[in-house]
Protein backbone atom coordinates (compact mmCIF):
# COMPACT_ATOMS: atom_id res chain seq x y z
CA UNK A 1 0.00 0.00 0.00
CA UNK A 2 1.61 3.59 -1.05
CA UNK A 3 0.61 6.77 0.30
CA UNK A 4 0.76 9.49 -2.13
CA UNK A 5 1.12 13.21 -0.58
CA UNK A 6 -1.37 15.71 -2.66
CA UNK A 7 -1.23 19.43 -2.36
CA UNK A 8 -4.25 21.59 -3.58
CA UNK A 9 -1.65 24.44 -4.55
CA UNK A 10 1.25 22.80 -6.94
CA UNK A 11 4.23 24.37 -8.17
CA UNK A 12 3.75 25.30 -11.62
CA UNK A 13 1.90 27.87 -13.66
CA UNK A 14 -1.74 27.49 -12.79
CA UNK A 15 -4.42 30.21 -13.07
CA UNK A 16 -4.61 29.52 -9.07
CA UNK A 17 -0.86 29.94 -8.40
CA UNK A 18 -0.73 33.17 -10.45
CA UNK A 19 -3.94 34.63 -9.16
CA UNK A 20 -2.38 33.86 -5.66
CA UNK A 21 0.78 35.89 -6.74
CA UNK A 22 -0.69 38.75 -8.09
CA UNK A 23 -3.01 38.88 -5.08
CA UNK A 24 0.20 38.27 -3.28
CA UNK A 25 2.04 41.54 -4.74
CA UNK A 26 -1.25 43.58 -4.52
CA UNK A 27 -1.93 42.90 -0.25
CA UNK A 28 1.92 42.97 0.33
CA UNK A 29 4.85 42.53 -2.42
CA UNK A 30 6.93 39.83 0.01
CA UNK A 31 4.30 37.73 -0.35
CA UNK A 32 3.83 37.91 -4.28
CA UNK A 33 7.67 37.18 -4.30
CA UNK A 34 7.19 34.08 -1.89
CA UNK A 35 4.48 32.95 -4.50
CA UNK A 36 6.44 33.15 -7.62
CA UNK A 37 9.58 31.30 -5.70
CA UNK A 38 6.91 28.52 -4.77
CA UNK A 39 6.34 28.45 -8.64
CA UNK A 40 9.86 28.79 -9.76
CA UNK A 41 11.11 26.35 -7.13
CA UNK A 42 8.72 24.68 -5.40
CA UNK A 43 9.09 21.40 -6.06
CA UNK A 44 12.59 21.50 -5.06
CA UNK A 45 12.20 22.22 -1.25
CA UNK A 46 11.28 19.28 -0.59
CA UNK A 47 14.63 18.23 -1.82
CA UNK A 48 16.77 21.72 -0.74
CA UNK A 49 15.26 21.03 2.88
CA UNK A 50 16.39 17.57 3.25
CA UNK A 51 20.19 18.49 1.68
CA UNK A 52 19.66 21.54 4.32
CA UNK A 53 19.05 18.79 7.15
CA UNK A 54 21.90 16.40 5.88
CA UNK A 55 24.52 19.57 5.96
CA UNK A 56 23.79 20.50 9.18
CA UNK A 57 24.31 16.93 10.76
CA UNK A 58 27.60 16.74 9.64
CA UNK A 59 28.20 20.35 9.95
CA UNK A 60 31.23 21.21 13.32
CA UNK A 61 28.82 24.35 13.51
CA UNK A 62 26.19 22.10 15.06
CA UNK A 63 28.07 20.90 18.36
CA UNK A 64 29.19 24.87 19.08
CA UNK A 65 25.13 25.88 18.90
CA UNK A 66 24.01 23.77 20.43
CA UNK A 67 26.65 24.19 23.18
CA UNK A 68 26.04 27.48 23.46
CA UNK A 69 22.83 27.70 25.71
CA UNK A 70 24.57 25.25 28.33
CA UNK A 71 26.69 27.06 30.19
CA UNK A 72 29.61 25.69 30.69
CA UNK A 73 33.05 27.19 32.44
CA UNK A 74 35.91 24.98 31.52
CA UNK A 75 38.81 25.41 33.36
CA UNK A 76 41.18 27.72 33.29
CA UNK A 77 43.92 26.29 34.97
CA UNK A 78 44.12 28.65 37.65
CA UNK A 79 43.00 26.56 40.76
CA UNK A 80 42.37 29.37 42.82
CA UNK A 81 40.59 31.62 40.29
CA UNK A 82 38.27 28.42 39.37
CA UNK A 83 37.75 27.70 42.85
CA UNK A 84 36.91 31.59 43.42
CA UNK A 85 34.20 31.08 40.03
CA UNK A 86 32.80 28.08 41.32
CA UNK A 87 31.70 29.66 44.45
CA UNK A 88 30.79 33.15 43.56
CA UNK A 89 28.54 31.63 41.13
CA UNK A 90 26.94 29.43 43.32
CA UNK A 91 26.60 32.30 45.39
CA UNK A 92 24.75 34.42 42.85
CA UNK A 93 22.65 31.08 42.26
CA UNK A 94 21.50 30.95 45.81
CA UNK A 95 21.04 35.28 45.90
CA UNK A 96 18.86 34.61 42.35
CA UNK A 97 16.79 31.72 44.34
CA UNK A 98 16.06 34.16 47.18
CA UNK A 99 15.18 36.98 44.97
CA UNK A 100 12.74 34.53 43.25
CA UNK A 101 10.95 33.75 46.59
CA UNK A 102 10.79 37.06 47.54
CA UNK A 103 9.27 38.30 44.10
CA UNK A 104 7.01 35.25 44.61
CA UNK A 105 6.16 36.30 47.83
CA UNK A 106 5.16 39.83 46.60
CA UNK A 107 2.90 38.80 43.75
CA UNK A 108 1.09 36.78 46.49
CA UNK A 109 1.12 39.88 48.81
CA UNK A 110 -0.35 41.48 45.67
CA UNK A 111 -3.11 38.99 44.40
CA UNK A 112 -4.15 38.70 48.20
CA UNK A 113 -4.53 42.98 48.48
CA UNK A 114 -6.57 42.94 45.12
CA UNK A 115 -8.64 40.40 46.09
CA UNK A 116 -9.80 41.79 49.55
CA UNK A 117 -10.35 45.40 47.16
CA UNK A 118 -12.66 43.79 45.36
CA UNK A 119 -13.96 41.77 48.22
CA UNK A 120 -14.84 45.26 49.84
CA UNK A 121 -15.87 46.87 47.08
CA UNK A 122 -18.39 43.43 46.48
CA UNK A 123 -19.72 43.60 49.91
CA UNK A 124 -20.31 47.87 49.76
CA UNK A 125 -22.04 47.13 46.37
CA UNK A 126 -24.31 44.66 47.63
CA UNK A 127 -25.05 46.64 50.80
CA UNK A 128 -26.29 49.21 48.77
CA UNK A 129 -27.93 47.53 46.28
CA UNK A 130 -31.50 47.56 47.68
CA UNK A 131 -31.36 50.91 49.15
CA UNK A 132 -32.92 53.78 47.23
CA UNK A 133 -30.84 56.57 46.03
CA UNK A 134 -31.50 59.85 48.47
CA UNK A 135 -28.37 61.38 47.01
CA UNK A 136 -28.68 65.17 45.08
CA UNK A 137 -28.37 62.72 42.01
CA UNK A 138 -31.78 61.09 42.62
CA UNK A 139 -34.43 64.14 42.59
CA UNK A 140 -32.66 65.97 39.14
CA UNK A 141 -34.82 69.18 39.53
């Protein structure tokens, strides 16, 4: 049993394809361009993406990205100075923790104080919700 992939919109010179360009360059030209590169080209992404994927596997790029959201300190050979990283950074680790709390601490402070405001205002609005109004507003003269 074969699967066959069908697109509604192929790659080639169609009225559709060229209506969707020209509508393309009317709303906003970027996307008329994109249109007539899916014409020119499109059946070769397919293709260009896999060659794309196959580059970048083998590509030394790929372990130095990657890398590069870990961070990692290697050595510098300088016992003392590593030593000296190792714990001022565990030091800012454990100041960032206890700023964390505190913030967290504060939005709950916060949540709590706008929730008895509206609590209070709740409570004054039902209070005087069956009362008539005896204000100046309620006899306009």
């Amino acid at each position: 049993m074969t699967t066959t992939k069908s697109c509604m919109i192929k790659p080639a010179w169609t009225p559709i394809t060229i209506g969707l360009m020209v509508l393309g360059f009317v709303v906003f030209w970027p996307l008329g361009l994109a249109m007539l590169a899916y014409i020119l080209w499109g059946d070769r992404f397919e293709g260009m993406a896999r060659d794309a994927r196959d580059q970048w596997r083998g590509s030394p790029l790929k372990g130095a990205f990657e890398n590069m959201n870990k961070p990692s300190y290697s050595r510098t050979g300088n016992v003392a100075f590593d030593e000296y990283r190792e714990r001022e950074l565990k030091r800012l680790e454990e100041e960032r923790a206890k700023i964390d709390a505190m913030r967290n601490e504060f939005d709950e402070f916060l949540t709590e104080l706008r929730r008895a405001r509206d609590q209070e205002e709740f409570d004054r609005f039902m209070a005087n919700r069956g009362r008539p109004n005896t204000g100046p507003e309620a006899n306009p003269a």
